[in-house]
N, C-alpha and C. Protein backbone atom coordinates (compact mmCIF):
# COMPACT_ATOMS: atom_id res chain seq x y z
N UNK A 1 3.15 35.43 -19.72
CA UNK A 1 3.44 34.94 -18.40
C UNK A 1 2.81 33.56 -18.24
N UNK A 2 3.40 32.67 -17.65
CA UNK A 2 3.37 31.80 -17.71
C UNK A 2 2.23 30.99 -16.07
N UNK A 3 1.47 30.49 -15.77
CA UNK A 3 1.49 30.11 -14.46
C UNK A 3 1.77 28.64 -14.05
N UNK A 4 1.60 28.51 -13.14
CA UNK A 4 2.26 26.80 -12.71
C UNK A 4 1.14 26.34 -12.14
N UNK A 5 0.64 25.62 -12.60
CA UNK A 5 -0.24 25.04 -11.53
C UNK A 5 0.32 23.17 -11.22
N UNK A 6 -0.49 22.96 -10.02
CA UNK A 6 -0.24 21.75 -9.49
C UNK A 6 -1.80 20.61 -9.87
N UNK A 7 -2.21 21.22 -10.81
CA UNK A 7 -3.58 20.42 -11.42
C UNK A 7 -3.25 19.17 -11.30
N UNK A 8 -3.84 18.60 -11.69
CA UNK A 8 -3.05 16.82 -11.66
C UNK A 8 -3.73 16.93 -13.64
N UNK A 9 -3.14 15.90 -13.88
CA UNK A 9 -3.76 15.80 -15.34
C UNK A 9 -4.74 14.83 -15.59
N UNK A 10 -5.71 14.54 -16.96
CA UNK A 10 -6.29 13.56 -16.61
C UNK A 10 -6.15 11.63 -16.75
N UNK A 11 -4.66 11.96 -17.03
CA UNK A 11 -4.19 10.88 -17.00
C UNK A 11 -4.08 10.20 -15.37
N UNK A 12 -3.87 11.41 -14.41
CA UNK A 12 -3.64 10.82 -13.18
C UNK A 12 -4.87 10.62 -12.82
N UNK A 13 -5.93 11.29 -13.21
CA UNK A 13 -7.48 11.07 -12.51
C UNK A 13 -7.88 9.00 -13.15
N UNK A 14 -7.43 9.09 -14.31
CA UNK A 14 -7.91 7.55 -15.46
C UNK A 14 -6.95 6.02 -14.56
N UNK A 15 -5.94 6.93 -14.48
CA UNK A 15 -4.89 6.21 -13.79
C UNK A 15 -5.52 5.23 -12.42
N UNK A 16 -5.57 6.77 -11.48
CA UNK A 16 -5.70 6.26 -10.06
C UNK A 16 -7.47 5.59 -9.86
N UNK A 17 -8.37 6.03 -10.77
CA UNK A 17 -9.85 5.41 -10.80
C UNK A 17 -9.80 4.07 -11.07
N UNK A 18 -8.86 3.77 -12.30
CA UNK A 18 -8.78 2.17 -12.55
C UNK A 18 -8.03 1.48 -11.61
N UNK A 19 -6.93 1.88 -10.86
CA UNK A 19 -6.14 1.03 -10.11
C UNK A 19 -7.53 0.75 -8.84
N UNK A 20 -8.04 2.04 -8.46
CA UNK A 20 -8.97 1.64 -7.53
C UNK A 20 -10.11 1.14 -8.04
N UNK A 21 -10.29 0.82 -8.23
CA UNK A 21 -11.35 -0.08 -8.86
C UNK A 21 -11.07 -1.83 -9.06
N UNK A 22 -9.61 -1.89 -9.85
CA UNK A 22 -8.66 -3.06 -9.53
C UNK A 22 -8.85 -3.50 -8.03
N UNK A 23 -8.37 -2.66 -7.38
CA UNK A 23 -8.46 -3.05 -5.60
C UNK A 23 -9.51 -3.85 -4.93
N UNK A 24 -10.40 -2.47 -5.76
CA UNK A 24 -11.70 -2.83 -5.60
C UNK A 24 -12.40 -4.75 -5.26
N UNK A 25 -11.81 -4.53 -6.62
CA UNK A 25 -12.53 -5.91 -6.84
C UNK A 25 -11.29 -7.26 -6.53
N UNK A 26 -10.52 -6.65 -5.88
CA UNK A 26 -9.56 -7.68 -5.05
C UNK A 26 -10.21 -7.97 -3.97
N UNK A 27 -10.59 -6.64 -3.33
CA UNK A 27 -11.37 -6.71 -1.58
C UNK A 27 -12.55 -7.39 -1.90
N UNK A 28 -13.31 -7.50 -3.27
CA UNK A 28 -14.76 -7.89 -3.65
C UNK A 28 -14.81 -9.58 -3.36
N UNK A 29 -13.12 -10.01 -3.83
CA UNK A 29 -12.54 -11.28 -4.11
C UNK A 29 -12.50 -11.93 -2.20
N UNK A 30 -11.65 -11.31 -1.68
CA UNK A 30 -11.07 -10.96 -0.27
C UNK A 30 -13.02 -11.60 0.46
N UNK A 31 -13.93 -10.88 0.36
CA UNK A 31 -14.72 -10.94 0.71
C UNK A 31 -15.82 -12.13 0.60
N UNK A 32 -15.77 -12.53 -0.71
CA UNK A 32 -16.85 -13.62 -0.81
C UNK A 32 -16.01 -14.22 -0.70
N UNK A 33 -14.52 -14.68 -0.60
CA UNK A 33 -13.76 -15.87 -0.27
C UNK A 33 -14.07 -16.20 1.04
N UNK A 34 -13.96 -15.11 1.93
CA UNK A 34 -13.91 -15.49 3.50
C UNK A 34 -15.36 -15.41 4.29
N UNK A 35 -16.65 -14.79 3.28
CA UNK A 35 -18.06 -14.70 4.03
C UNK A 35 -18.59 -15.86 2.94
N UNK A 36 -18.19 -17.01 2.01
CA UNK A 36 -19.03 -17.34 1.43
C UNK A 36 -19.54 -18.55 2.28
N UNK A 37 -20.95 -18.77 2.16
CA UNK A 37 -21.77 -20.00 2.98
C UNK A 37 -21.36 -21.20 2.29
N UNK A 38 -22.02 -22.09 3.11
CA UNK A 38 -21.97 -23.79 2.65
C UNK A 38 -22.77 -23.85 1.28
N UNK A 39 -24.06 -23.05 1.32
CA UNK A 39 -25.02 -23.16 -0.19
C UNK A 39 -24.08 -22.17 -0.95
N UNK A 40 -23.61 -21.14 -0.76
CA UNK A 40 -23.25 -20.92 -2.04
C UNK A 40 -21.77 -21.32 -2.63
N UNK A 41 -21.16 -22.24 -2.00
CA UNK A 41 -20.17 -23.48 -2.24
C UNK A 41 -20.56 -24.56 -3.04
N UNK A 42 -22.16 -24.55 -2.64
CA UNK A 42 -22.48 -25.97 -3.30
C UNK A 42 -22.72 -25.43 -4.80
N UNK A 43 -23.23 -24.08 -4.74
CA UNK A 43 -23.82 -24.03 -6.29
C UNK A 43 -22.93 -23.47 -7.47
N UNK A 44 -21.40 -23.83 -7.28
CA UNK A 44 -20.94 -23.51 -7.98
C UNK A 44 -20.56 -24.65 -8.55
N UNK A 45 -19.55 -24.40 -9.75
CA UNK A 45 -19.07 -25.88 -10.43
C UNK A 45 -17.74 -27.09 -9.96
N UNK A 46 -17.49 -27.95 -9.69
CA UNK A 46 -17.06 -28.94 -8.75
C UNK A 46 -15.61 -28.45 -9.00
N UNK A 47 -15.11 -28.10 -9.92
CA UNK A 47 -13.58 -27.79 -9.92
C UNK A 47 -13.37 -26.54 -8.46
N UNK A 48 -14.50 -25.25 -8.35
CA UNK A 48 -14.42 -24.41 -7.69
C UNK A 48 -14.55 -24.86 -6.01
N UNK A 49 -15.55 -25.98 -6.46
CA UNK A 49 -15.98 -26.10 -4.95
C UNK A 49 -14.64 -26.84 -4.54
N UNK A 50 -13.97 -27.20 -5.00
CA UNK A 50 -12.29 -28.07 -4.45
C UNK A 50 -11.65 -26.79 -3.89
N UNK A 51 -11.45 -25.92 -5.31
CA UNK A 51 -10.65 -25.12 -4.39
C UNK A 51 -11.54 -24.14 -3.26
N UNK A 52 -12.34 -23.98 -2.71
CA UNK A 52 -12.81 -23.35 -1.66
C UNK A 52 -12.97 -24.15 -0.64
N UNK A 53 -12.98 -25.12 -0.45
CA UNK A 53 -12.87 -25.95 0.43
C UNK A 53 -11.60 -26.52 0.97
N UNK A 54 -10.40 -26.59 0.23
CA UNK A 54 -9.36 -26.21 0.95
C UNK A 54 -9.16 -24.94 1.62
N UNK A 55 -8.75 -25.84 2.74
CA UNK A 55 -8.30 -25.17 4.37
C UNK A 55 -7.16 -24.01 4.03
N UNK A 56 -6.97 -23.54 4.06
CA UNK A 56 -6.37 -21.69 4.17
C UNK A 56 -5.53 -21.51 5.73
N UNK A 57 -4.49 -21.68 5.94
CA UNK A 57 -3.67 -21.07 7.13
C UNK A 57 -4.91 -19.84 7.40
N UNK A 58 -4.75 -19.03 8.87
CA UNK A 58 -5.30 -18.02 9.21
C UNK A 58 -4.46 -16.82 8.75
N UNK A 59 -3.10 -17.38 9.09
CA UNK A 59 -1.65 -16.06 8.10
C UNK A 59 -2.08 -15.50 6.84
N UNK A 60 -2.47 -16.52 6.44
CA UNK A 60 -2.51 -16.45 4.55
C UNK A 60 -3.53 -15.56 4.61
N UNK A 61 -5.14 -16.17 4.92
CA UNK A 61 -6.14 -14.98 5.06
C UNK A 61 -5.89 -13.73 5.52
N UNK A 62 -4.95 -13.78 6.77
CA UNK A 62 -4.74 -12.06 6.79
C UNK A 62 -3.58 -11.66 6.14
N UNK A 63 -2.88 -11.96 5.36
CA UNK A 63 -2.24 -11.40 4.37
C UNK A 63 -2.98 -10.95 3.12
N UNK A 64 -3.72 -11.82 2.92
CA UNK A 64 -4.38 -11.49 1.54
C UNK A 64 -5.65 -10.33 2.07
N UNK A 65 -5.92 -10.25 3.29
CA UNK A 65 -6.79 -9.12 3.62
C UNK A 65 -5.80 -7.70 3.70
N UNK A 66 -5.00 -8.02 3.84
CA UNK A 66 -3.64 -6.81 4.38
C UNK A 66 -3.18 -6.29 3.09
N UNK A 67 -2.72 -7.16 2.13
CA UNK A 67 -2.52 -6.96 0.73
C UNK A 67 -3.89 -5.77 0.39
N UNK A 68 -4.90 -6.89 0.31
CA UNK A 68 -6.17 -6.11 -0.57
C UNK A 68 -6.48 -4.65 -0.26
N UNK A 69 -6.51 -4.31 1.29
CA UNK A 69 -6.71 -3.53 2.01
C UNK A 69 -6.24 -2.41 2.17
N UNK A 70 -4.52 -2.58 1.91
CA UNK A 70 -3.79 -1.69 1.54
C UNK A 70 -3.74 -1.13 0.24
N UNK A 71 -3.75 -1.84 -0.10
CA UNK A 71 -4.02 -1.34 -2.42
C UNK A 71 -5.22 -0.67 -1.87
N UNK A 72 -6.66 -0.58 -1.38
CA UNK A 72 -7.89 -0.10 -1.63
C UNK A 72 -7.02 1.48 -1.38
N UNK A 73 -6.62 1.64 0.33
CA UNK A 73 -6.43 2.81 1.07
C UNK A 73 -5.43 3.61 0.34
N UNK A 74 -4.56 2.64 0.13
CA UNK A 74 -3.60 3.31 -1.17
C UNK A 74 -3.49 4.19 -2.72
N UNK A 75 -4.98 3.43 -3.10
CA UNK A 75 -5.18 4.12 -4.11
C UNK A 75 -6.40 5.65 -3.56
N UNK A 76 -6.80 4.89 -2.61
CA UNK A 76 -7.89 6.50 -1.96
C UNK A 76 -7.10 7.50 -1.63
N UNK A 77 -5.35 7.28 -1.27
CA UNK A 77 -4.67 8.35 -0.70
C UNK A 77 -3.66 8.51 -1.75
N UNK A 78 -3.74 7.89 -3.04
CA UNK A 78 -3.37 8.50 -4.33
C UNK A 78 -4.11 9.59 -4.75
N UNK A 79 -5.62 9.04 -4.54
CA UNK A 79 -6.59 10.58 -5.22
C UNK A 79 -6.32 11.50 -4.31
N UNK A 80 -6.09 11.62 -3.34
CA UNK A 80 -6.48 12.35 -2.52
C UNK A 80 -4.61 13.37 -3.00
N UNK A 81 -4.03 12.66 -3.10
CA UNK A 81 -2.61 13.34 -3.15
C UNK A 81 -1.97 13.39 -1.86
N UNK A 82 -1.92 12.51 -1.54
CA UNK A 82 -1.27 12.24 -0.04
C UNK A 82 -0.35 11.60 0.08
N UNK A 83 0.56 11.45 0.58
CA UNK A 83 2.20 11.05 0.59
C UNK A 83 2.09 9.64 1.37
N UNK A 84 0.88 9.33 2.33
CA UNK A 84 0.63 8.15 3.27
C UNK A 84 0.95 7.38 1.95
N UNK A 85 0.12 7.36 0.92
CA UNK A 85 0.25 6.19 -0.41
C UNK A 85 1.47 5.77 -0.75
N UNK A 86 2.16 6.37 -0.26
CA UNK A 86 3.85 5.89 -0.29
C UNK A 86 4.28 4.59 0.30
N UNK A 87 3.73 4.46 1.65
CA UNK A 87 3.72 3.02 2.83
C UNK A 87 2.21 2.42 2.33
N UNK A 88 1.34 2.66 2.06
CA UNK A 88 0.53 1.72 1.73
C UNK A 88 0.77 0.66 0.42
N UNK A 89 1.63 0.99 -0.64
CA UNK A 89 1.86 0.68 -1.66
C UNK A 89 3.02 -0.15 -1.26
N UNK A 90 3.92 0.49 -0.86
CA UNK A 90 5.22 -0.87 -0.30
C UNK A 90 4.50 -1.44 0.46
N UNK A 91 3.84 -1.13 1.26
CA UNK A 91 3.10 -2.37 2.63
C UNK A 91 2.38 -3.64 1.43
N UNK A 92 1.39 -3.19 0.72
CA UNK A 92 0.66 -4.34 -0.34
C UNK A 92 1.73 -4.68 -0.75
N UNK A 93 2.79 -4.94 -1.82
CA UNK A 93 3.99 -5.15 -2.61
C UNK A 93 5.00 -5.50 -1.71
N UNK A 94 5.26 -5.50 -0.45
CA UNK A 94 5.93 -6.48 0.52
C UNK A 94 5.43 -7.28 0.90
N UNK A 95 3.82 -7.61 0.92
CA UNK A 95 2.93 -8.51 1.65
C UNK A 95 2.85 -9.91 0.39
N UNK A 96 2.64 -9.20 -0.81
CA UNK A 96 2.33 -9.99 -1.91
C UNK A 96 3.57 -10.49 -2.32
N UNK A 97 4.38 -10.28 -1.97
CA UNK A 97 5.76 -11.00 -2.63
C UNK A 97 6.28 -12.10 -1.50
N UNK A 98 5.42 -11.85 -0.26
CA UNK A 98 5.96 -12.40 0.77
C UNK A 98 5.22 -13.75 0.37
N UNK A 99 4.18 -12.96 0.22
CA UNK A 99 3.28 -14.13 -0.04
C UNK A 99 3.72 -15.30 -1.20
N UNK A 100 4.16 -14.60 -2.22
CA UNK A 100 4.78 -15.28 -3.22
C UNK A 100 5.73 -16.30 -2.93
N UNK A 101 6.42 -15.53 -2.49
CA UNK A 101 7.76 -16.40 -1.60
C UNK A 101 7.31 -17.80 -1.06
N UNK A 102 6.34 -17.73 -0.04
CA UNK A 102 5.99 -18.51 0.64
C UNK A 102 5.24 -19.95 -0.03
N UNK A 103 4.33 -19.75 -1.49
CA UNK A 103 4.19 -20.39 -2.21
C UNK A 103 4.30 -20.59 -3.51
């Protein structure tokens, strides 16, 4: 006799840990982009400090927070086995292409 279970395997556990973790360190990105100070602008190397010092639309920042944000929740309601991860995943992947689009 056979039984069925609905285990997940551990491919889905390797799977959904690395994507969140990916996220992770998008929101990590997300974060010191938009809290970093004037000193720690200065102490990086002059190619970086150009690009952080260009001006950023306010759109763009909350897209790229909306993007990041959604991949994090998305992959938490992958582990979890929740069907919400369905709209969080098109929500990031409509945001980022929009974004694309746009530049």
């Amino acid at each position: 006799m056979t039984t069925n279970s609905n285990k997940p395997s551990k491919a889905f556990w390797i799977i959904g840990i690395l994507a969140l973790l990916w996220n992770l360190m998008g929101a990590s990105a997300y974060l010191f982009q938009t809290l970093a100070t004037d000193e720690m602008i200065a102490n990086m190397p002059p190619e970086q400090q150009a690009e952080m010092m260009i001006e950023h639309p306010a759109w763009l920042t909350a897209l790229f927070a909306l993007a990041v944000f959604g991949g994090v929740i998305g992959c938490i309601f992958f582990l979890l086995k929740r069907n919400f991860l369905i709209i969080c995943f098109f929500y990031q992947e409509f945001v980022q292409q929009y974004n694309r689009f746009i530049f």
